[in-house]
PDB file of N, CA and C in Angstrom:
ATOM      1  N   UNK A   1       9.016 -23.725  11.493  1.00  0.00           N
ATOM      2  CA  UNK A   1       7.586 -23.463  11.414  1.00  0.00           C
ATOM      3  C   UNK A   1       7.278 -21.965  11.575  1.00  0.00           C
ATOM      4  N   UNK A   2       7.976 -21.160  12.308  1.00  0.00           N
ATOM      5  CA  UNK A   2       7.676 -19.761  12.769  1.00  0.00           C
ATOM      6  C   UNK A   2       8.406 -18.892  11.511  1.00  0.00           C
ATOM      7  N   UNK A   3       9.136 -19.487  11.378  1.00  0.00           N
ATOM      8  CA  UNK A   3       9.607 -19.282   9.577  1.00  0.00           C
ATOM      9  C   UNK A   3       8.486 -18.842   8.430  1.00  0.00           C
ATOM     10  N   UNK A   4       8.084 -19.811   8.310  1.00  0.00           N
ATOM     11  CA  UNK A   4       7.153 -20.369   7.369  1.00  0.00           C
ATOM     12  C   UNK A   4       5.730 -19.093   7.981  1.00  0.00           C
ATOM     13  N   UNK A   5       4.978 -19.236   9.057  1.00  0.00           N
ATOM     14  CA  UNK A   5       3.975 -18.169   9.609  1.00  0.00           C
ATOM     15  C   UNK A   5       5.151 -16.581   9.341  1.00  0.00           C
ATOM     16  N   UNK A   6       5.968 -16.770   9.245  1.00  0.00           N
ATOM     17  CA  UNK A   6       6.321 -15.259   9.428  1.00  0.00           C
ATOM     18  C   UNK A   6       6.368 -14.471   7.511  1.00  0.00           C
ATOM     19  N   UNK A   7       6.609 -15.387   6.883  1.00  0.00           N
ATOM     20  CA  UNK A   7       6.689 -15.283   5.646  1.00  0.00           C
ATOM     21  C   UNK A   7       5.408 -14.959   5.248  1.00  0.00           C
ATOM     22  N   UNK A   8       4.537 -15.825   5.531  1.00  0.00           N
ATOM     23  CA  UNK A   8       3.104 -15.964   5.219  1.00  0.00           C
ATOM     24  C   UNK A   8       2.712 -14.255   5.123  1.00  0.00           C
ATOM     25  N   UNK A   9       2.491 -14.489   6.432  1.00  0.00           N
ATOM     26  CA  UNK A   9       2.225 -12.972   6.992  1.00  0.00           C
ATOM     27  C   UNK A   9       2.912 -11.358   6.810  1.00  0.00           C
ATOM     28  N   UNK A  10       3.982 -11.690   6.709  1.00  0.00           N
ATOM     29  CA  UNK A  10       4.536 -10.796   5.839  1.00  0.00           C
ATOM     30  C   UNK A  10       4.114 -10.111   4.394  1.00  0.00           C
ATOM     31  N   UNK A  11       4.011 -11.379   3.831  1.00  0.00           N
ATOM     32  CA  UNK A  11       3.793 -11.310   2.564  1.00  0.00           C
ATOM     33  C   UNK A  11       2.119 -10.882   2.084  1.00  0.00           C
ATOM     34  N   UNK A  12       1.701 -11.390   3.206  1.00  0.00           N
ATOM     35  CA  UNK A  12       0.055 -11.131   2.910  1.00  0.00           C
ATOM     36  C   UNK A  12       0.012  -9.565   3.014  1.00  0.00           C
ATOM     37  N   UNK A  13       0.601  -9.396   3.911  1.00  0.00           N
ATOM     38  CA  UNK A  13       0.192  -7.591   4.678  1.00  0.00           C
ATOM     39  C   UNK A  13       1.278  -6.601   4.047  1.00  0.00           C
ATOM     40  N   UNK A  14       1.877  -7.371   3.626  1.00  0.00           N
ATOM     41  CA  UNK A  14       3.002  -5.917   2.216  1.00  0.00           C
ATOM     42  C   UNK A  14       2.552  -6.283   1.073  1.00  0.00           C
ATOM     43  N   UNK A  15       2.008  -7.101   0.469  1.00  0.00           N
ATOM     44  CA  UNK A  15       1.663  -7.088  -0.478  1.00  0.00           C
ATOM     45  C   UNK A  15       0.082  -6.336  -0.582  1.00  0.00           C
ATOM     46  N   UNK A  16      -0.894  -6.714   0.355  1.00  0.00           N
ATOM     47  CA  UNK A  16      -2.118  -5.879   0.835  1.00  0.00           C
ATOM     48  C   UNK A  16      -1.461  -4.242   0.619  1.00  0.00           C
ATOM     49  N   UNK A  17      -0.572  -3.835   1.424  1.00  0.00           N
ATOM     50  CA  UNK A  17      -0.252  -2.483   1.921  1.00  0.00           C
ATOM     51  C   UNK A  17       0.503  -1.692   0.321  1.00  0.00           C
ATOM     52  N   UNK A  18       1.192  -2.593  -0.193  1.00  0.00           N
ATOM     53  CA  UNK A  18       1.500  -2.321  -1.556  1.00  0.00           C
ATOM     54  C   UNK A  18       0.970  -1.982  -2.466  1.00  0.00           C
ATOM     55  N   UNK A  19       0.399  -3.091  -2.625  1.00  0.00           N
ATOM     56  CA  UNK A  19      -1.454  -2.514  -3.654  1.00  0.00           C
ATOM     57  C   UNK A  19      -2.644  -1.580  -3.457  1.00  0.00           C
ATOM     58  N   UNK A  20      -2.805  -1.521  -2.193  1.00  0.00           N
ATOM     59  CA  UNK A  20      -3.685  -0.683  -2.110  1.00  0.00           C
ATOM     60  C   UNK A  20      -3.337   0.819  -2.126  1.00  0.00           C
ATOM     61  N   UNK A  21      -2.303   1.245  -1.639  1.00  0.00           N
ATOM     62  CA  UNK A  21      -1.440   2.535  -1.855  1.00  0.00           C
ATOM     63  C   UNK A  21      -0.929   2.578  -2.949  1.00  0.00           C
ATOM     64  N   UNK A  22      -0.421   1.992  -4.042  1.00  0.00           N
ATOM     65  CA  UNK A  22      -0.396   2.113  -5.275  1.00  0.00           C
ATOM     66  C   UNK A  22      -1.674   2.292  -5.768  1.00  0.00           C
ATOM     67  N   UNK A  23      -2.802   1.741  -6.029  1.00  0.00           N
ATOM     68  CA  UNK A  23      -4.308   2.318  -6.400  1.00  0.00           C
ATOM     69  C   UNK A  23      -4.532   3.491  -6.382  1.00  0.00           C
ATOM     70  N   UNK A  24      -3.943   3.471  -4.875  1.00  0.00           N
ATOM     71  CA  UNK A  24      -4.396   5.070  -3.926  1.00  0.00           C
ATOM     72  C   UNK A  24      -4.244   6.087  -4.733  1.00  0.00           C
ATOM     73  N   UNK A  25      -2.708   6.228  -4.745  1.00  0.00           N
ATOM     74  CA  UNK A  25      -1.734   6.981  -5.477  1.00  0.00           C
ATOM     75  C   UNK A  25      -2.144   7.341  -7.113  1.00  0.00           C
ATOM     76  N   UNK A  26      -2.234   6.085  -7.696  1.00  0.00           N
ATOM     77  CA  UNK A  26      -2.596   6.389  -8.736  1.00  0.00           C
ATOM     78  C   UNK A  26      -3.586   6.902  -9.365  1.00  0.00           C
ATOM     79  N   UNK A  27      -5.334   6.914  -8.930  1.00  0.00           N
ATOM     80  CA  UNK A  27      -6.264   7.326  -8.962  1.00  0.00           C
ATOM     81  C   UNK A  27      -6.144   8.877  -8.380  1.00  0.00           C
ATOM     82  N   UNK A  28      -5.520   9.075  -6.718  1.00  0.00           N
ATOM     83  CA  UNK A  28      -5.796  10.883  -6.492  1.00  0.00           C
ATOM     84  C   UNK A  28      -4.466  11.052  -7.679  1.00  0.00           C
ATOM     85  N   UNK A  29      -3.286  10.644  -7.934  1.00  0.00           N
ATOM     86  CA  UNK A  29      -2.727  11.309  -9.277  1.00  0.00           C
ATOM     87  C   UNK A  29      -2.629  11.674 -10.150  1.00  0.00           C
ATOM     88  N   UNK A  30      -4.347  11.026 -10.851  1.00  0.00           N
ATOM     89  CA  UNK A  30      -4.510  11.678 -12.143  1.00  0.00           C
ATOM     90  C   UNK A  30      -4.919  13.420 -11.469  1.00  0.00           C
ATOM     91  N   UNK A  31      -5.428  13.365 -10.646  1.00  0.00           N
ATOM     92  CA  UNK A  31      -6.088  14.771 -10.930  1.00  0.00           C
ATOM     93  C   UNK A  31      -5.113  16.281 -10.506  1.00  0.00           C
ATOM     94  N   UNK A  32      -3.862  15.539  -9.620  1.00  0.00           N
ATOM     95  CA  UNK A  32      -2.873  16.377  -9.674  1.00  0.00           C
ATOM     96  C   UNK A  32      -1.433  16.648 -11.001  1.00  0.00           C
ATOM     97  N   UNK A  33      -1.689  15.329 -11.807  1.00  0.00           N
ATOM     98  CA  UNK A  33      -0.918  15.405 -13.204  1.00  0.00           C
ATOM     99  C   UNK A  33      -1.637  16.333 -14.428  1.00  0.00           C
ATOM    100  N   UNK A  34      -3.345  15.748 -14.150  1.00  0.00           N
ATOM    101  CA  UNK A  34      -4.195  16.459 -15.037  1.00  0.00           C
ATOM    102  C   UNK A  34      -4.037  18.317 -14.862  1.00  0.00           C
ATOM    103  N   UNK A  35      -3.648  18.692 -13.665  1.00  0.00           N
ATOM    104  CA  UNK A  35      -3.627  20.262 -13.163  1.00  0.00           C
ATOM    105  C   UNK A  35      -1.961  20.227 -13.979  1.00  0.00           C
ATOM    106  N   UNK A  36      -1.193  19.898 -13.356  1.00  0.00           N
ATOM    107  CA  UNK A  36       0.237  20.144 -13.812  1.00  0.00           C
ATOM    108  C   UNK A  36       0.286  19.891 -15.908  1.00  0.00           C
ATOM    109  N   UNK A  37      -0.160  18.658 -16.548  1.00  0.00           N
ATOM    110  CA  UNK A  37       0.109  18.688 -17.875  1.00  0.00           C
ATOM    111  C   UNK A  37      -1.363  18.746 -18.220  1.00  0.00           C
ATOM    112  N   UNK A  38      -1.677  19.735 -19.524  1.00  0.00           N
ATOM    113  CA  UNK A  38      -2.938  19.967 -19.938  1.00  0.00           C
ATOM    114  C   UNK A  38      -3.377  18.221 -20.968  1.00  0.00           C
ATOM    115  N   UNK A  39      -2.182  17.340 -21.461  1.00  0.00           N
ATOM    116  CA  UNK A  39      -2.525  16.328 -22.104  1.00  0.00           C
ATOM    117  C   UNK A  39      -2.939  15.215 -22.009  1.00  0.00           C
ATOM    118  N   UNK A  40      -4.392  14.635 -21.306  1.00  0.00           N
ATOM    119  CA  UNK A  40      -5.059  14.160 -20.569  1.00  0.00           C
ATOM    120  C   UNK A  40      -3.810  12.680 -21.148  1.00  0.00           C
ATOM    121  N   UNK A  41      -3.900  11.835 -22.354  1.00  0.00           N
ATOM    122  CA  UNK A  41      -3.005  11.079 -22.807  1.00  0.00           C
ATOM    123  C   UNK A  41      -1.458  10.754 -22.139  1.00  0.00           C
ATOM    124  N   UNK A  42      -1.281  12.141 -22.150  1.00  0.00           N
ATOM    125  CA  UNK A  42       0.142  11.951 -22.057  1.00  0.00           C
ATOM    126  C   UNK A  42       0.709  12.044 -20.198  1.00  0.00           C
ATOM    127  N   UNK A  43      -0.551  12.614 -19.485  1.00  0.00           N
ATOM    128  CA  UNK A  43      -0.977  12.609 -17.691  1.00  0.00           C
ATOM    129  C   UNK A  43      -1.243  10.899 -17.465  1.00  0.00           C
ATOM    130  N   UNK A  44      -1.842  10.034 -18.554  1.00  0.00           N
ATOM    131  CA  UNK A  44      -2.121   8.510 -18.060  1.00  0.00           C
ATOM    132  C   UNK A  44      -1.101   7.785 -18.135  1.00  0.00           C
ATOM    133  N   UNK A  45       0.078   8.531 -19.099  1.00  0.00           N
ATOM    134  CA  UNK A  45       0.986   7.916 -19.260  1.00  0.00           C
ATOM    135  C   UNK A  45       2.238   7.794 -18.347  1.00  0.00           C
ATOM    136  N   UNK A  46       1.932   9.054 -17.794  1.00  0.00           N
ATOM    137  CA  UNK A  46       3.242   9.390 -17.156  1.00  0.00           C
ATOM    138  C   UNK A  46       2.736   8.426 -15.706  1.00  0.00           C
ATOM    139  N   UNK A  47       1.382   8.489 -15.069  1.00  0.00           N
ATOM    140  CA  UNK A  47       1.080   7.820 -14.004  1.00  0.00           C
ATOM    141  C   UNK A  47       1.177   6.376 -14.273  1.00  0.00           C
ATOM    142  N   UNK A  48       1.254   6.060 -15.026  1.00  0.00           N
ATOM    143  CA  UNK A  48       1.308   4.324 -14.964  1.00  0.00           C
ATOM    144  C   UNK A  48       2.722   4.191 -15.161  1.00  0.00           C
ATOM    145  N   UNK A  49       3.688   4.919 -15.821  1.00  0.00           N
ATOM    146  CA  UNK A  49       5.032   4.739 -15.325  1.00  0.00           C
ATOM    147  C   UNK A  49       5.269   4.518 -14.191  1.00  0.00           C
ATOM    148  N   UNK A  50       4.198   5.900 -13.573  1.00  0.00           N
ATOM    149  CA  UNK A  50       4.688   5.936 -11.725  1.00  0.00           C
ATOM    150  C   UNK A  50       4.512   4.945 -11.130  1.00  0.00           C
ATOM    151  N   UNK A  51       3.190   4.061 -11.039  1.00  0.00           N
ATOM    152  CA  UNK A  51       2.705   2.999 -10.880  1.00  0.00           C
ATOM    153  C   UNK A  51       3.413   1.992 -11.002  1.00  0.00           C
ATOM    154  N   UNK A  52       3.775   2.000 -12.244  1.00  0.00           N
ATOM    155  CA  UNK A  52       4.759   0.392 -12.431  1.00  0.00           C
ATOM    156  C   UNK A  52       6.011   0.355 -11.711  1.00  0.00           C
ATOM    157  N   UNK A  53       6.882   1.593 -11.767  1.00  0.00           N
ATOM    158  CA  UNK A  53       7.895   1.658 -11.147  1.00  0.00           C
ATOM    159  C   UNK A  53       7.564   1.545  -9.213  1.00  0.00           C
ATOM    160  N   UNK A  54       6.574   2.118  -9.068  1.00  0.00           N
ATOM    161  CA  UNK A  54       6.653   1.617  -7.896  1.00  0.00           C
ATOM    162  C   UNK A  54       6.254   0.821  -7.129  1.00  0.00           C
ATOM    163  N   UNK A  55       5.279  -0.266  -7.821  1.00  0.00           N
ATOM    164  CA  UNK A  55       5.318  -1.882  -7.538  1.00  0.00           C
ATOM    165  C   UNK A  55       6.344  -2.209  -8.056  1.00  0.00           C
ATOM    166  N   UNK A  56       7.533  -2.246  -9.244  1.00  0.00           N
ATOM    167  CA  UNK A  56       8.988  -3.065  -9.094  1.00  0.00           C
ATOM    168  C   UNK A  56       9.420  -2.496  -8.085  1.00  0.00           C
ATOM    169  N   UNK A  57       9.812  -1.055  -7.560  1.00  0.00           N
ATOM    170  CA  UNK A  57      10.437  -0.984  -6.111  1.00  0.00           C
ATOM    171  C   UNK A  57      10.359  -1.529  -5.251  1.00  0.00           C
ATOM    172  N   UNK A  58       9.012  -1.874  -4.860  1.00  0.00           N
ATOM    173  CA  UNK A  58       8.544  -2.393  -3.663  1.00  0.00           C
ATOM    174  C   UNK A  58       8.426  -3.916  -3.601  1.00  0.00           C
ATOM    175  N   UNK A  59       8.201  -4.666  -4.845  1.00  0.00           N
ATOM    176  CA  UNK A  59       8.578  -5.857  -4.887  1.00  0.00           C
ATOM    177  C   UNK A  59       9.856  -6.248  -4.907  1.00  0.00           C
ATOM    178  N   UNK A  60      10.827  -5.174  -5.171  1.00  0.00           N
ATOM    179  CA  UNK A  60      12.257  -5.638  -5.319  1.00  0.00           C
ATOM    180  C   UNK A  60      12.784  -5.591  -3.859  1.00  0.00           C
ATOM    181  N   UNK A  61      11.799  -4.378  -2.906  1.00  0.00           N
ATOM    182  CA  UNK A  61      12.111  -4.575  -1.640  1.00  0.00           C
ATOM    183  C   UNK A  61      12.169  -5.291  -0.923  1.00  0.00           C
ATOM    184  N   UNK A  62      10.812  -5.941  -1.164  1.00  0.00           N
ATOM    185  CA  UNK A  62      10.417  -7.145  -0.198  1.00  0.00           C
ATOM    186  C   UNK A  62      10.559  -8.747  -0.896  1.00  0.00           C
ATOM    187  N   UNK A  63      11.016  -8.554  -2.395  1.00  0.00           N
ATOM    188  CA  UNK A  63      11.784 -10.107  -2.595  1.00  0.00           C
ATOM    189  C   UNK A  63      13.462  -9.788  -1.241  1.00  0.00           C
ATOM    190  N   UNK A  64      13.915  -8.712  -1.698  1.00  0.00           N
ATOM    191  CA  UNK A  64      15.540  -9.153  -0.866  1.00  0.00           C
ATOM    192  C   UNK A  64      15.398  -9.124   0.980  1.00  0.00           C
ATOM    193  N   UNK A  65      14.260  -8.216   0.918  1.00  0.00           N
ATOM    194  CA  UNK A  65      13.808  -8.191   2.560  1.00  0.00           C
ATOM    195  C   UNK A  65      13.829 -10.029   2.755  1.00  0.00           C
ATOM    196  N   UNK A  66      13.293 -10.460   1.654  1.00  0.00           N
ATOM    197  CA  UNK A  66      12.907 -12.327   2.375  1.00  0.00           C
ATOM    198  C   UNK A  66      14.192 -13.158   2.469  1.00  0.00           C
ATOM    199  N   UNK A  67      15.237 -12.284   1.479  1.00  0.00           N
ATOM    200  CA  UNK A  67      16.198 -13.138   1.495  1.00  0.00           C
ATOM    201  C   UNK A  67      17.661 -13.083   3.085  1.00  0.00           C
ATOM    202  N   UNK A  68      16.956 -11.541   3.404  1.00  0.00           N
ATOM    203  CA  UNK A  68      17.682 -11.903   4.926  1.00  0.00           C
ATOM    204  C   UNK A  68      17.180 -12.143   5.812  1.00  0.00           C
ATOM    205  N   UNK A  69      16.103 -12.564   5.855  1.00  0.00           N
ATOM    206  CA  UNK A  69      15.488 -13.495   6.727  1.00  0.00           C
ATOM    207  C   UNK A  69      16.079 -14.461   7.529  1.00  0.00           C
ATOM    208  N   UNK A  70      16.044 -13.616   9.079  1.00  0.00           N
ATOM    209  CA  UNK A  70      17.140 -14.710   9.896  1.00  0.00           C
ATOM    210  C   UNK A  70      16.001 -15.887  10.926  1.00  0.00           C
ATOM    211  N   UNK A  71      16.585 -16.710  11.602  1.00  0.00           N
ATOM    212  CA  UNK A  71      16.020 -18.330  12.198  1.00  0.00           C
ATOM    213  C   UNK A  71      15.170 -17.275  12.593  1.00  0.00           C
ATOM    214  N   UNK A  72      13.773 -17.921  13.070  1.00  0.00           N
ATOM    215  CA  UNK A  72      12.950 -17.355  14.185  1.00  0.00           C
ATOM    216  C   UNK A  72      12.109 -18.465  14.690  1.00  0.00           C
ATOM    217  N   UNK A  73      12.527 -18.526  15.965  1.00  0.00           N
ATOM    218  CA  UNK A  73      12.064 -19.587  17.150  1.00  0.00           C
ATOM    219  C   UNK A  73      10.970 -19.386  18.079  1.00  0.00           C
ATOM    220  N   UNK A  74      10.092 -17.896  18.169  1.00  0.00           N
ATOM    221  CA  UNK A  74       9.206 -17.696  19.039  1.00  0.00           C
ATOM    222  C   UNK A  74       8.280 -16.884  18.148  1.00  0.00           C
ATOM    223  N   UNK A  75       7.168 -17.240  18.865  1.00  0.00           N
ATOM    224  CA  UNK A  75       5.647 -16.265  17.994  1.00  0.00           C
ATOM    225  C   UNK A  75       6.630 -14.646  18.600  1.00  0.00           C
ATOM    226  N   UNK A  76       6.839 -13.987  19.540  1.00  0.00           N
ATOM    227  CA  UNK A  76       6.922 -12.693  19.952  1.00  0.00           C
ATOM    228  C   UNK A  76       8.373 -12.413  18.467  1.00  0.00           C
ATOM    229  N   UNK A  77       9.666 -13.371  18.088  1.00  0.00           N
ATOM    230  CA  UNK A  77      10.001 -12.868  16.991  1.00  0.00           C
ATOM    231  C   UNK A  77       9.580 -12.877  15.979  1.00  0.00           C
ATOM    232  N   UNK A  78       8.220 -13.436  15.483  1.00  0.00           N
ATOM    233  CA  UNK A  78       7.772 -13.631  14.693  1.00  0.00           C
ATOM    234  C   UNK A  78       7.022 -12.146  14.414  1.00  0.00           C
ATOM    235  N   UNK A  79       6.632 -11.710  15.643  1.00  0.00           N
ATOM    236  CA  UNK A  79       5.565 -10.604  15.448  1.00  0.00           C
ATOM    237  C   UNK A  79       6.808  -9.193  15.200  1.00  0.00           C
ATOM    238  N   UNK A  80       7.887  -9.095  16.033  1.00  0.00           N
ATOM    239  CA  UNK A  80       9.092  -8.189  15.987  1.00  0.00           C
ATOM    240  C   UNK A  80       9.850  -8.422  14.513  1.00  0.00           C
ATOM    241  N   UNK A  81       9.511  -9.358  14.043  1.00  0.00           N
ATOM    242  CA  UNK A  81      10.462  -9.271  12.355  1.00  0.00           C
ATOM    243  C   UNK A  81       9.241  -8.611  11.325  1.00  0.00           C
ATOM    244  N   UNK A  82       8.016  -9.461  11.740  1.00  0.00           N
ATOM    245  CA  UNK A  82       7.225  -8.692  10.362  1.00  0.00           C
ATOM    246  C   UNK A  82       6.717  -7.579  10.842  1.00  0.00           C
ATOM    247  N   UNK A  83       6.897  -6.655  11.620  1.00  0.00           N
ATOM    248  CA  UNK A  83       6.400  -5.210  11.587  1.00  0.00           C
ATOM    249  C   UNK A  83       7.473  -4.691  11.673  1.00  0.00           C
ATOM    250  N   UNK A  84       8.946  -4.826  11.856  1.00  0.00           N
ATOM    251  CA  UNK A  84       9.794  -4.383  11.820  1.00  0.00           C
ATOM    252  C   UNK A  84       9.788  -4.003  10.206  1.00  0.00           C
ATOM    253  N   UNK A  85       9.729  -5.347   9.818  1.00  0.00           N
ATOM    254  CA  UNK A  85       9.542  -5.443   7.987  1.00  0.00           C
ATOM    255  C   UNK A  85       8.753  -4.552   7.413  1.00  0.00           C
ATOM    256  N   UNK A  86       7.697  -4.237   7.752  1.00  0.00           N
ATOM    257  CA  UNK A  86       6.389  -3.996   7.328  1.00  0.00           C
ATOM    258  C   UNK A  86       6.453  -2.021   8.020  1.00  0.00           C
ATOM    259  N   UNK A  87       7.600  -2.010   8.852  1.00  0.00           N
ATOM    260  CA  UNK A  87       7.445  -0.393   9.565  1.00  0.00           C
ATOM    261  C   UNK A  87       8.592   0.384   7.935  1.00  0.00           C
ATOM    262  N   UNK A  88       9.482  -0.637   7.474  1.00  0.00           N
ATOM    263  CA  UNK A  88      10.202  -0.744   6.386  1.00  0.00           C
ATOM    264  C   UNK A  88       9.771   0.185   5.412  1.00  0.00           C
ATOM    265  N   UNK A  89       8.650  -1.023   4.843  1.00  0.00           N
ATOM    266  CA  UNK A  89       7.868  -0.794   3.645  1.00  0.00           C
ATOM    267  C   UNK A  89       6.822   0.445   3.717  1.00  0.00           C
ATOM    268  N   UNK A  90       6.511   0.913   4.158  1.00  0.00           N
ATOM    269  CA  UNK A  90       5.297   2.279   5.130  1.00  0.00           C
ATOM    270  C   UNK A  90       6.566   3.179   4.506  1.00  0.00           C
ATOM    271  N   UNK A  91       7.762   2.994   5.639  1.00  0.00           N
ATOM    272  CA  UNK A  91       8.667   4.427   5.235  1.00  0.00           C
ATOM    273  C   UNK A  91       8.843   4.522   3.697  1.00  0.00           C
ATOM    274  N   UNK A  92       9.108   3.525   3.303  1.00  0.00           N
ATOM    275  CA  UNK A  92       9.795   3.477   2.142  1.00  0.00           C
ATOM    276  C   UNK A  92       8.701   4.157   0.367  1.00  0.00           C
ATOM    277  N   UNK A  93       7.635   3.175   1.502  1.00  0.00           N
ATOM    278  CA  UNK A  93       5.969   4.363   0.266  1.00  0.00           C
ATOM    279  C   UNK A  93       5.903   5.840   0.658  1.00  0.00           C
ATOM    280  N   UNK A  94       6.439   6.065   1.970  1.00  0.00           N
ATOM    281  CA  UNK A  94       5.836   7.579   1.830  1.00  0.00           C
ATOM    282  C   UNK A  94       7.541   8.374   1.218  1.00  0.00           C
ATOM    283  N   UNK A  95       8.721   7.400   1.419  1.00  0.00           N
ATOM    284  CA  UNK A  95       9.749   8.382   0.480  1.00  0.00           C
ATOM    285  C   UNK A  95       9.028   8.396  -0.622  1.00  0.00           C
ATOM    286  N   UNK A  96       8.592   7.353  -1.325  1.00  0.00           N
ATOM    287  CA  UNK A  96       8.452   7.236  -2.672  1.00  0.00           C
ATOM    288  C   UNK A  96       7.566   8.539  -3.121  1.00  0.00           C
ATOM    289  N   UNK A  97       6.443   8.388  -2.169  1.00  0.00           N
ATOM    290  CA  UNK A  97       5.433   9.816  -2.601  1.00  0.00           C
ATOM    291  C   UNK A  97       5.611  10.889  -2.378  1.00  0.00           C
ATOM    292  N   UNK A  98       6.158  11.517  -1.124  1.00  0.00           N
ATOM    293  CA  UNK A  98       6.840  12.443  -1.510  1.00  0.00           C
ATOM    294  C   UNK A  98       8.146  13.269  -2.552  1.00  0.00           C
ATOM    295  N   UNK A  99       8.550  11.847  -2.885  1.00  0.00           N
ATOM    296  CA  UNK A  99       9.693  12.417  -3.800  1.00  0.00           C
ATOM    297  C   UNK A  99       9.160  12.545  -5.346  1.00  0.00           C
ATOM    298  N   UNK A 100       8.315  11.904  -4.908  1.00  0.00           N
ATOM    299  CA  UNK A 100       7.342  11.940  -6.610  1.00  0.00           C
ATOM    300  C   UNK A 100       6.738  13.325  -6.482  1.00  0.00           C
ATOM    301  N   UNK A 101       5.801  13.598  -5.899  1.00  0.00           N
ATOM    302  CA  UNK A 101       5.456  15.238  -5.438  1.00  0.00           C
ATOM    303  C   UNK A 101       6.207  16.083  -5.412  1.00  0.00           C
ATOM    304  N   UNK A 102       7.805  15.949  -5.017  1.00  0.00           N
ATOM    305  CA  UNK A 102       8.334  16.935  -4.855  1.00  0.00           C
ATOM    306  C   UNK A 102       8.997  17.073  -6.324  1.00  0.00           C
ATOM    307  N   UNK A 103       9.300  16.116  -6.833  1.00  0.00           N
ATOM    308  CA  UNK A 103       9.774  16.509  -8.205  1.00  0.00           C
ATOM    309  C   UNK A 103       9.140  16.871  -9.285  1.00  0.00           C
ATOM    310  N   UNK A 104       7.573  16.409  -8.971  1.00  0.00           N
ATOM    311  CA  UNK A 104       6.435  16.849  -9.803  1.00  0.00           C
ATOM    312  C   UNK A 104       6.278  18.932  -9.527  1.00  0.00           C
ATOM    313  N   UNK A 105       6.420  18.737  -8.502  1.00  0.00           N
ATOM    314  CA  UNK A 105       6.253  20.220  -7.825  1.00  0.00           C
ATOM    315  C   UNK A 105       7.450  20.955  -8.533  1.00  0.00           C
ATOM    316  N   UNK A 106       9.004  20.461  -8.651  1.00  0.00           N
ATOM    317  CA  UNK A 106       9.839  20.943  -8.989  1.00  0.00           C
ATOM    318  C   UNK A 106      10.121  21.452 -10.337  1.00  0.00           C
ATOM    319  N   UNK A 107       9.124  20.451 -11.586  1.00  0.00           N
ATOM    320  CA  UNK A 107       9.131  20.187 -12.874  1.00  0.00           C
ATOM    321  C   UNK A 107       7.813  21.276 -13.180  1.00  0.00           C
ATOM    322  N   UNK A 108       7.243  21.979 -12.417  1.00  0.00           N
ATOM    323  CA  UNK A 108       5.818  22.111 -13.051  1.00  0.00           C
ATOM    324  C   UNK A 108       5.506  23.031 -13.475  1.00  0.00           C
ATOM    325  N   UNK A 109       6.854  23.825 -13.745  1.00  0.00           N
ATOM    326  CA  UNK A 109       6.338  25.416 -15.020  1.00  0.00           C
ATOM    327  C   UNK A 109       6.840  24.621 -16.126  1.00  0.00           C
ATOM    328  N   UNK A 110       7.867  23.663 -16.267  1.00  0.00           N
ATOM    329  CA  UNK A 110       8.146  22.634 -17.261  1.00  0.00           C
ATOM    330  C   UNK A 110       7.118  22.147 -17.757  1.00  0.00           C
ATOM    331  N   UNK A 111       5.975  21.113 -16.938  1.00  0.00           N
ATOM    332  CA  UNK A 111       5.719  20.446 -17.205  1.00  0.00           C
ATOM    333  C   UNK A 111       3.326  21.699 -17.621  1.00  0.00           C
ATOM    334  N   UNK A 112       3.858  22.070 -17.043  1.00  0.00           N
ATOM    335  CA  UNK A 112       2.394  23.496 -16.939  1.00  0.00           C
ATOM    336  C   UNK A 112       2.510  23.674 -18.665  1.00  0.00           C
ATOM    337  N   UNK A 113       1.302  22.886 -19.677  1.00  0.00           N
ATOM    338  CA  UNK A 113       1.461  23.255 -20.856  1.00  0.00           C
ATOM    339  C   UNK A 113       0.459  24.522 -20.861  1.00  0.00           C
ATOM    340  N   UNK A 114       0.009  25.547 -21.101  1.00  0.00           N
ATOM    341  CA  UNK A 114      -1.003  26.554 -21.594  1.00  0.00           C
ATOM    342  C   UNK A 114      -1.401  26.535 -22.974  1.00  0.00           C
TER     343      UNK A 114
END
């Protein structure tokens, strides 16, 4: 049963935390792609790559996160697995954004059309 509530909950609050920081991301990104490439087209394009790729990351995270899912017998492990889970997924969005920034930052006399 504590199984079953821990899944629940998990799933509600990474998937919440997933989506809404992907939105996030993607909306303040147009206006830092729009500064870096002058081709408004080819700035929507590149962000919804970003976008897609990083809901499959994060869903690919948290499908295999479910699959090691060990017994849990008390509400207190119940609460210690899904924020453990969930402290996971946090780190794992802000690698994602920074490494996106930093390579955007790295690319951007490349990517700087005039």
């Amino acid at each position: 049963m504590f199984n079953i509530i821990s899944y629940i909950l998990f799933l509600s609050i990474s998937s919440y935390i997933t989506i809404d920081v992907g939105r996030r991301c993607f909306n303040s990104g147009k206006v830092y792609l729009e500064y870096l490439i002058k081709d408004k087209d080819f700035c929507l394009t590149v962000n919804r790559i970003l976008l897609a790729s990083y809901y499959l990351v994060n869903l690919g995270y948290i499908a295999i996160s479910l699959s090691f899912w060990v017994k849990i017998t008390t509400m207190e492990k119940v609460l210690e697995t899904v924020f453990t889970r969930i402290g996971y997924i946090v780190l794992i969005l802000c690698f994602l954004h920074f490494s996106n920034i930093f390579t955007l930052y790295i690319l951007r006399k490349k990517l700087t059309l005039k």
